[in-house]
Protein backbone atom coordinates (compact mmCIF):
# COMPACT_ATOMS: atom_id res chain seq x y z
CA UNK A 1 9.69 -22.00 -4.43
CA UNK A 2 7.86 -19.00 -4.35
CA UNK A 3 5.25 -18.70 -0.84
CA UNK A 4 1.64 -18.99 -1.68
CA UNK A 5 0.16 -15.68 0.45
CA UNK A 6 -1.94 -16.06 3.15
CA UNK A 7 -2.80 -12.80 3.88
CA UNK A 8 -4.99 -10.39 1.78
CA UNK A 9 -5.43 -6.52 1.31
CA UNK A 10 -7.61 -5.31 -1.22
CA UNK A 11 -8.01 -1.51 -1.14
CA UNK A 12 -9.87 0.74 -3.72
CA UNK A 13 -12.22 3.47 -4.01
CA UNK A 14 -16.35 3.52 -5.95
CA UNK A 15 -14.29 3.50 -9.10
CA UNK A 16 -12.66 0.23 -7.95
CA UNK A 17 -15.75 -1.75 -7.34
CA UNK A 18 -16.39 -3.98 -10.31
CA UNK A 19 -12.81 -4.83 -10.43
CA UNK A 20 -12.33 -5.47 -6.62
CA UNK A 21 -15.92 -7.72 -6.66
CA UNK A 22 -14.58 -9.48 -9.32
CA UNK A 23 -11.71 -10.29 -7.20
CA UNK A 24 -13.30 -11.38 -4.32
CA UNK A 25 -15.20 -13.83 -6.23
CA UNK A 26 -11.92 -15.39 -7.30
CA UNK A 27 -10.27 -15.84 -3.73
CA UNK A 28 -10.73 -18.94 -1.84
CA UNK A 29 -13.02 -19.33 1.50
CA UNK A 30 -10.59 -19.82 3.09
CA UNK A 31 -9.44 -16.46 2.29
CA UNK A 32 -7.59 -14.15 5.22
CA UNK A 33 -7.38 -10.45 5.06
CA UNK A 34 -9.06 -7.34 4.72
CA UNK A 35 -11.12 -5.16 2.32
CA UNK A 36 -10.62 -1.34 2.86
CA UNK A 37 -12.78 0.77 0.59
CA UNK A 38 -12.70 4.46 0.97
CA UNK A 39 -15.75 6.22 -0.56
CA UNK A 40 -17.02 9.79 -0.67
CA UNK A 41 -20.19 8.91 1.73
CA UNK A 42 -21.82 7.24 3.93
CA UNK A 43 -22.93 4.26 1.29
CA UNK A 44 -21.87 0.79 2.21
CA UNK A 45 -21.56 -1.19 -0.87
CA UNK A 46 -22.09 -5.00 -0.40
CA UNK A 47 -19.01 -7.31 -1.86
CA UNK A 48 -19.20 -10.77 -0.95
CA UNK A 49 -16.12 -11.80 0.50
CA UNK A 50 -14.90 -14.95 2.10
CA UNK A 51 -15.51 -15.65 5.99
CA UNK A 52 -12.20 -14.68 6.72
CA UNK A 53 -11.96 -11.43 5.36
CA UNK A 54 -13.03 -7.76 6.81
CA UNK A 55 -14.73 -5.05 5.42
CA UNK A 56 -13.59 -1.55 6.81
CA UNK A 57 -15.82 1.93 5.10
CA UNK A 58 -13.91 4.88 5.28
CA UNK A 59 -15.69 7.94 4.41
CA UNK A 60 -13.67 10.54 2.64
CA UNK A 61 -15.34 13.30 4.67
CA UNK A 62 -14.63 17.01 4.58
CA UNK A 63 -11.41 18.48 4.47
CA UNK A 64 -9.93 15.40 3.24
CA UNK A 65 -8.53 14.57 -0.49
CA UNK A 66 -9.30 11.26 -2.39
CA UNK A 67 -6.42 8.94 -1.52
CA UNK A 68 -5.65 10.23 2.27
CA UNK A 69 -7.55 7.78 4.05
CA UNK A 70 -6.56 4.71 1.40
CA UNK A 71 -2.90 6.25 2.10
CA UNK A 72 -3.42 6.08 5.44
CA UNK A 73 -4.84 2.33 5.70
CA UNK A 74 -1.96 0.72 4.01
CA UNK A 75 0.61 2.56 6.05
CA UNK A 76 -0.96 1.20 9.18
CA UNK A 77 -1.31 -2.17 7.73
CA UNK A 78 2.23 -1.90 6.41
CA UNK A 79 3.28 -1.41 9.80
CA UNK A 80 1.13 -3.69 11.45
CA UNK A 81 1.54 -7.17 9.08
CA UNK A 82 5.59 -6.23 7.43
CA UNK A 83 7.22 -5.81 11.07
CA UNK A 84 9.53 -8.63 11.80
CA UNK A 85 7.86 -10.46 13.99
CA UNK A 86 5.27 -11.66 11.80
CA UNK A 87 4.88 -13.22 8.49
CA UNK A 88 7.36 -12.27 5.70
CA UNK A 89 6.35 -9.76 2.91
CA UNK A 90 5.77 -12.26 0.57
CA UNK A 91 3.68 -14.32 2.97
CA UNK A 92 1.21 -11.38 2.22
CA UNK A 93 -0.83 -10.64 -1.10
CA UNK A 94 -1.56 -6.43 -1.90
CA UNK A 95 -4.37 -5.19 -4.27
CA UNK A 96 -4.11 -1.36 -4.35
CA UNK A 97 -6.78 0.48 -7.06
CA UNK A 98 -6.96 4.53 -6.78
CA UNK A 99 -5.16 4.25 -10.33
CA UNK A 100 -6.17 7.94 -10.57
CA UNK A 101 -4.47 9.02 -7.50
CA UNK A 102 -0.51 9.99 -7.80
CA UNK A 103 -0.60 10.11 -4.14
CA UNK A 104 -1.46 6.14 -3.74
CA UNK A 105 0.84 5.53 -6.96
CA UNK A 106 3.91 6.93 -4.93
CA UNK A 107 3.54 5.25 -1.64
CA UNK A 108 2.73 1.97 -3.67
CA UNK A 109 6.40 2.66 -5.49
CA UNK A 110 8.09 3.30 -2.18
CA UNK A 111 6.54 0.50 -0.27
CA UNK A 112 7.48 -1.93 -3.61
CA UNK A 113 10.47 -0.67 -3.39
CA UNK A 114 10.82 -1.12 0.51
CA UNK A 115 9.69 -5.05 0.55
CA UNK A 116 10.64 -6.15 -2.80
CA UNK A 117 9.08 -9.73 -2.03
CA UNK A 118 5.42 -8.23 -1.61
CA UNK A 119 2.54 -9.07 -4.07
CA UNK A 120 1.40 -6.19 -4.41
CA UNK A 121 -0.98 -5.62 -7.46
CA UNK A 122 -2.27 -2.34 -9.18
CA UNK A 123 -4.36 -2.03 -11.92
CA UNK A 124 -2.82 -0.43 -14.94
CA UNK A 125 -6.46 1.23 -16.01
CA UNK A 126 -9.56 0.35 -14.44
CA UNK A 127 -11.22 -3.08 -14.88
CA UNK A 128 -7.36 -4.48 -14.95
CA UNK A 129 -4.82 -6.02 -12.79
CA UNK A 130 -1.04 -6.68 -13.39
């Protein structure tokens, strides 16, 4: 029987925002995980999210290309939350937008194919999920 998740990541870009609030809407309160959104200033949007789930804002800033900090995020939380010692890959549930970015589309393929049993989602154009 296949493990209901009970950890989130949702992680998209200004592009990604109708989708991702549409999401959030759908999750239960009891909802656990985070919400990473990397945008190319200072605004904050406001997505309601359930109690249990953070909001991080990271600005793309100078120097930097769209995707680098997104890239970033989910390697750290990759390495943080698919370690051993704590819940199984498929205990965990992966929304990933930047559909225009190649460099998001390759480290999604290599972490799919690094934990096979992760739900990890990606839009195939924006405003869908599969």
């Amino acid at each position: 029987m296949p493990m209901i998740p009970l950890r989130h990541l949702l992680i998209g870009d200004e592009h990604d925002l109708p989708l991702l609030s549409s999401l959030l809407r759908t999750l239960p309160p009891d909802t656990v995980g985070e919400l990473v959104l990397e945008l190319p200033d200072e605004r904050r949007p406001l997505l309601p999210t359930p109690p249990g789930v953070t909001t991080r804002h990271l600005v793309l800033g100078r120097g930097r290309r769209r995707g680098d900090r997104a890239c970033a995020a989910l390697e750290a939380w990759t390495e943080e939350w698919l370690l051993d010692e704590h819940l199984r890959a498929d205990a965990h549930a992966v929304f990933v937008g930047l559909t225009h970015n190649p460099k998001v589309a390759a480290l999604c393929d290599r972490l799919a194919a690094q934990h096979p049993t992760l739900h990890m989602h990606r839009p195939s154009r924006v405003g869908s999920v599969h």
